[in-house]
N, C-alpha and C. Protein backbone atom coordinates (compact mmCIF):
# COMPACT_ATOMS: atom_id res chain seq x y z
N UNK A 1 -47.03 32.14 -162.09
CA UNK A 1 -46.79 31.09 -163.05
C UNK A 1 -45.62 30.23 -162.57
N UNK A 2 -46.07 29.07 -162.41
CA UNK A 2 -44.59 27.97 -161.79
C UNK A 2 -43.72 27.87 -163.36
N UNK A 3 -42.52 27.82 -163.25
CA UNK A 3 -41.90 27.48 -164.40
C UNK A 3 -41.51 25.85 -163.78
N UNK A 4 -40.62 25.52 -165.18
CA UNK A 4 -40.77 23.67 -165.33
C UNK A 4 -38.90 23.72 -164.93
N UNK A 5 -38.14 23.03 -164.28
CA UNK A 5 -36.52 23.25 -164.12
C UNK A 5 -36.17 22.37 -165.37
N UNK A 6 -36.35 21.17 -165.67
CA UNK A 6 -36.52 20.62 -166.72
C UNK A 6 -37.99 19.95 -167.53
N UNK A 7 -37.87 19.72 -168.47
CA UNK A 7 -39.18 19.10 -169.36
C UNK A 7 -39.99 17.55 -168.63
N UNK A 8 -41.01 17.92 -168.38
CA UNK A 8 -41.18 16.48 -167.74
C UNK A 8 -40.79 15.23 -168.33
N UNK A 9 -40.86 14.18 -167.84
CA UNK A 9 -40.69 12.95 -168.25
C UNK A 9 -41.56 12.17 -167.73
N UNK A 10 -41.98 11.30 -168.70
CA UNK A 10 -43.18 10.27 -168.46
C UNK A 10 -43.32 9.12 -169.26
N UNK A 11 -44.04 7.95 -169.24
CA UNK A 11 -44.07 6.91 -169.72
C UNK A 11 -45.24 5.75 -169.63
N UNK A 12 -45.77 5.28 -170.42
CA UNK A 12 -47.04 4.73 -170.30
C UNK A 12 -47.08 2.98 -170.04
N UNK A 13 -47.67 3.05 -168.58
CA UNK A 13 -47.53 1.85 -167.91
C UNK A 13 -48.15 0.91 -168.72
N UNK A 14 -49.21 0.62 -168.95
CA UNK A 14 -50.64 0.15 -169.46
C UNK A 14 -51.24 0.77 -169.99
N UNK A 15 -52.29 0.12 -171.17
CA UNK A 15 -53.49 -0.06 -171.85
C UNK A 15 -54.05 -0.58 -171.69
N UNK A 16 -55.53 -0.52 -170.79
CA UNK A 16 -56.10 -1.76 -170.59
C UNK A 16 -57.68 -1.22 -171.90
N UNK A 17 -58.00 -1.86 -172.73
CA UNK A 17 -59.27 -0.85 -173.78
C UNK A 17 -58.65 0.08 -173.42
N UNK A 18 -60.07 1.17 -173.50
CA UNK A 18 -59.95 2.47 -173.99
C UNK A 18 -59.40 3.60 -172.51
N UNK A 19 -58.37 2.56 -171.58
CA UNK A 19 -57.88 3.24 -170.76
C UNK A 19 -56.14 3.41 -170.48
N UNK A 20 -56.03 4.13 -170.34
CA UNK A 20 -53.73 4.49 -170.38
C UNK A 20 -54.04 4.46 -168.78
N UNK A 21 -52.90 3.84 -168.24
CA UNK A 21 -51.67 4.65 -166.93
C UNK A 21 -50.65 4.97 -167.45
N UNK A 22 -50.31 6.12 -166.34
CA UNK A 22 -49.35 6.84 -167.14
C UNK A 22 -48.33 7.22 -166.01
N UNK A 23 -47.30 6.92 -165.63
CA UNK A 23 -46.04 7.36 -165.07
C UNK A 23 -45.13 9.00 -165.48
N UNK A 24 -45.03 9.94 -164.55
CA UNK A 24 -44.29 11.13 -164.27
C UNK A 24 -43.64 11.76 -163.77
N UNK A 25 -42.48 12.60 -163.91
CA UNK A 25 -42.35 13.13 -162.85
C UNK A 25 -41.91 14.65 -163.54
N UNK A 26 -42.62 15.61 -162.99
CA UNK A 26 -42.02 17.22 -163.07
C UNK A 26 -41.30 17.62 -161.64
N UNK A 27 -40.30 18.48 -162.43
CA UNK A 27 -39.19 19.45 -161.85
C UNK A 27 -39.44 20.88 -161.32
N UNK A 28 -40.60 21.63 -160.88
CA UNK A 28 -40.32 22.69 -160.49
C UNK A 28 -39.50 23.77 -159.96
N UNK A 29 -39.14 24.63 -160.20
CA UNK A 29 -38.57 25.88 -159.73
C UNK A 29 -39.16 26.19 -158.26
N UNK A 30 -40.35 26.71 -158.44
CA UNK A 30 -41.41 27.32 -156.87
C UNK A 30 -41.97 25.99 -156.58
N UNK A 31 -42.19 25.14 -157.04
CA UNK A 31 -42.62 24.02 -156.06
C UNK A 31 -42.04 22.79 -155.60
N UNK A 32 -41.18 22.41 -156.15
CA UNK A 32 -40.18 21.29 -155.81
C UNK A 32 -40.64 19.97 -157.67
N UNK A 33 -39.87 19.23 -156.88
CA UNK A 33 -40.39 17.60 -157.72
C UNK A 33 -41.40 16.86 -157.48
N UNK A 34 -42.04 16.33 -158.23
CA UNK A 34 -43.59 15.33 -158.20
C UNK A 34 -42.98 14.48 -159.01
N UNK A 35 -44.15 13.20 -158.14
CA UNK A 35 -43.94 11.70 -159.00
C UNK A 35 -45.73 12.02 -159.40
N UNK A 36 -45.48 11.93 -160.66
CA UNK A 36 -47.67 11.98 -161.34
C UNK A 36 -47.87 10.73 -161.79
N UNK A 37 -48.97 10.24 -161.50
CA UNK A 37 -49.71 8.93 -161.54
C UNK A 37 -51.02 9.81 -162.77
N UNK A 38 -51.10 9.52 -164.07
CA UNK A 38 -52.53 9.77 -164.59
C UNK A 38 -53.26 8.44 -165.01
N UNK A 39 -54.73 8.54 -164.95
CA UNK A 39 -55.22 7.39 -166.01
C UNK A 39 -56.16 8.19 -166.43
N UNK A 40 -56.03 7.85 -168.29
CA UNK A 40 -56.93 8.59 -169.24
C UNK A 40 -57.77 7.79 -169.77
N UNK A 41 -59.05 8.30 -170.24
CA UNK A 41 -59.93 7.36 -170.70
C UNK A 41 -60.44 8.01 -171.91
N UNK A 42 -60.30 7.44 -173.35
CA UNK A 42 -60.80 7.69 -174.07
C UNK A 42 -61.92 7.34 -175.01
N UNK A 43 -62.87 8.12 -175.82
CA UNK A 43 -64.09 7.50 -176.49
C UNK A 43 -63.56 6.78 -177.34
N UNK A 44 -64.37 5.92 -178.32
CA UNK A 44 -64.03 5.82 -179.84
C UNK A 44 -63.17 6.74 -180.55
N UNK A 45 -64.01 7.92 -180.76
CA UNK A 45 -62.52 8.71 -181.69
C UNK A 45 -61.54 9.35 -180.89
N UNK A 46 -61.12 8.94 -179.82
CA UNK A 46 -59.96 8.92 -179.68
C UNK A 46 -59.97 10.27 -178.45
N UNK A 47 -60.97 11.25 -178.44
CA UNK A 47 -61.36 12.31 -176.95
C UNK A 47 -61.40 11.94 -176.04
N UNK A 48 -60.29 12.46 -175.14
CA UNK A 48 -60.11 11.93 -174.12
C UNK A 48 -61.32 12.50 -173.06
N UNK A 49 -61.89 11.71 -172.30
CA UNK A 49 -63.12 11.60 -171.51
C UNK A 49 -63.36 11.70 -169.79
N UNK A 50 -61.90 11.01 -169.68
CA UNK A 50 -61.98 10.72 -168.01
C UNK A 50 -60.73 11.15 -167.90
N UNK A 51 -60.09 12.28 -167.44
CA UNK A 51 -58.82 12.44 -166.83
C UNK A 51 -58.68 12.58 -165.42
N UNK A 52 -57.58 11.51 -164.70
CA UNK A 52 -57.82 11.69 -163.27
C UNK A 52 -55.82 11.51 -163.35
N UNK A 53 -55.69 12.85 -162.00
CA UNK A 53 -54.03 12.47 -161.96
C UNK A 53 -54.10 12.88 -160.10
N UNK A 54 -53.03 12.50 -159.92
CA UNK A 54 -52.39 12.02 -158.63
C UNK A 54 -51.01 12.76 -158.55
N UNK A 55 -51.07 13.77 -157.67
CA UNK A 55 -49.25 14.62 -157.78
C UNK A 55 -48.68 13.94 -156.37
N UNK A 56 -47.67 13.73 -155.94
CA UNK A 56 -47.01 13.42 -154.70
C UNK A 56 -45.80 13.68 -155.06
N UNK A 57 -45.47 14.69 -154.43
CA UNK A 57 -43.94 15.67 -153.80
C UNK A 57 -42.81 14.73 -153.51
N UNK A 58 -41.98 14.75 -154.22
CA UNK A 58 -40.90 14.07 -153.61
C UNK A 58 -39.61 14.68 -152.98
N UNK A 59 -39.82 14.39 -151.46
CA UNK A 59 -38.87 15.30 -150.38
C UNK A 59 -37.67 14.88 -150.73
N UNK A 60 -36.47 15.43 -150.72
CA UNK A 60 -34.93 14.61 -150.26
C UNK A 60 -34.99 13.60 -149.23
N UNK A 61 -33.97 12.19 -149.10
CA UNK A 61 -34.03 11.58 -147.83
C UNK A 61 -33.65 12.62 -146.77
N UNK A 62 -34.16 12.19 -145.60
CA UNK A 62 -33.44 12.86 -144.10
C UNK A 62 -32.02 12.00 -143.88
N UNK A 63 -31.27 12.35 -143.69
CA UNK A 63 -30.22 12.14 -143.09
C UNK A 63 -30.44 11.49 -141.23
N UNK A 64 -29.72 10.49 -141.33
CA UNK A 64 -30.15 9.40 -140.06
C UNK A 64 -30.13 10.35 -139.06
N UNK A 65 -30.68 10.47 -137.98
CA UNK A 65 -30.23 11.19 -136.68
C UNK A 65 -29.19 10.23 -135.67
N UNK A 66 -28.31 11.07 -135.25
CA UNK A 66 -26.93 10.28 -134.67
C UNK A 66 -27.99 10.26 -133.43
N UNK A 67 -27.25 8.88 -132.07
CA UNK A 67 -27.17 8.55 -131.05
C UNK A 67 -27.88 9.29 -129.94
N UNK A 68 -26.85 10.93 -130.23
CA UNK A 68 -27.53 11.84 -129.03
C UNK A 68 -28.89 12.69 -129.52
N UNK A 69 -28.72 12.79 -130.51
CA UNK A 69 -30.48 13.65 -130.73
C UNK A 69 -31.04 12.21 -130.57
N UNK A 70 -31.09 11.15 -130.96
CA UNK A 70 -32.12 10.10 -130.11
C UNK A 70 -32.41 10.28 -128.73
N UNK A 71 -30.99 10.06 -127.99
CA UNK A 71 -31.13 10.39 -127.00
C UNK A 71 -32.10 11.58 -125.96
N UNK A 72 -31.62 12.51 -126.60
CA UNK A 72 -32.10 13.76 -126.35
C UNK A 72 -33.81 14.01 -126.50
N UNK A 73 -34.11 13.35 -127.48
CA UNK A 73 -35.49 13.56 -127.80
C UNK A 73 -35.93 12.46 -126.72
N UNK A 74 -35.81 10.94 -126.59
CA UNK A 74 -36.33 10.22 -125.72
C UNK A 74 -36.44 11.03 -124.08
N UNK A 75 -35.42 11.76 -123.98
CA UNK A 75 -35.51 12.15 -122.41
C UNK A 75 -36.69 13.28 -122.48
N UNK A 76 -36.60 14.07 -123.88
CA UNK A 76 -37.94 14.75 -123.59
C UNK A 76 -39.53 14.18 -123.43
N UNK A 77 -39.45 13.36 -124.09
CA UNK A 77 -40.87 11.88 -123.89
C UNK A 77 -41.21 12.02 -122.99
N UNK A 78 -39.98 11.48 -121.91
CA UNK A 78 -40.16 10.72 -120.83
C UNK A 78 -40.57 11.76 -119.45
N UNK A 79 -39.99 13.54 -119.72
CA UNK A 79 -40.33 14.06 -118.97
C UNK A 79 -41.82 15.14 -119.43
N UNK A 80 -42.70 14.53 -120.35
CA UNK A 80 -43.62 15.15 -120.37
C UNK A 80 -44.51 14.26 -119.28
């Protein structure tokens, strides 16, 4: 069972009719952070019908690589 680090947060882009986008992001413990993309589609009374979502992981930035690991990696390139 993944637990949640905090409560998600989310927010609804659009309504276009009987369709939402929907903006997210959860906090995991065992899996890291996600940005969630959903769009829901609902009937007349209001059952939702079409659920489609989108998870993408959000890494930390990398930290720039200095001068000599450039370096260093180009000379390996060059001697394969």
């Amino acid at each position: 069972m993944t637990s949640l680090i905090e409560p998600h947060r989310w927010s609804i882009l659009t309504v276009n009719g009987d369709t939402a986008a929907i903006e997210g992001t959860g906090r995991y413990k065992e899996l890291g952070t996600f940005a969630n993309h959903w769009t829901v589609t609902f009937d007349k009374s209001g059952k939702c019908t079409v659920f489609r979502m989108w998870n993408n992981e959000i890494r930390p930035a990398r930290a720039p690589a200095n001068s000599a690991q450039v370096t260093e990696q180009a000379d390996l390139c060059r001697d394969m």
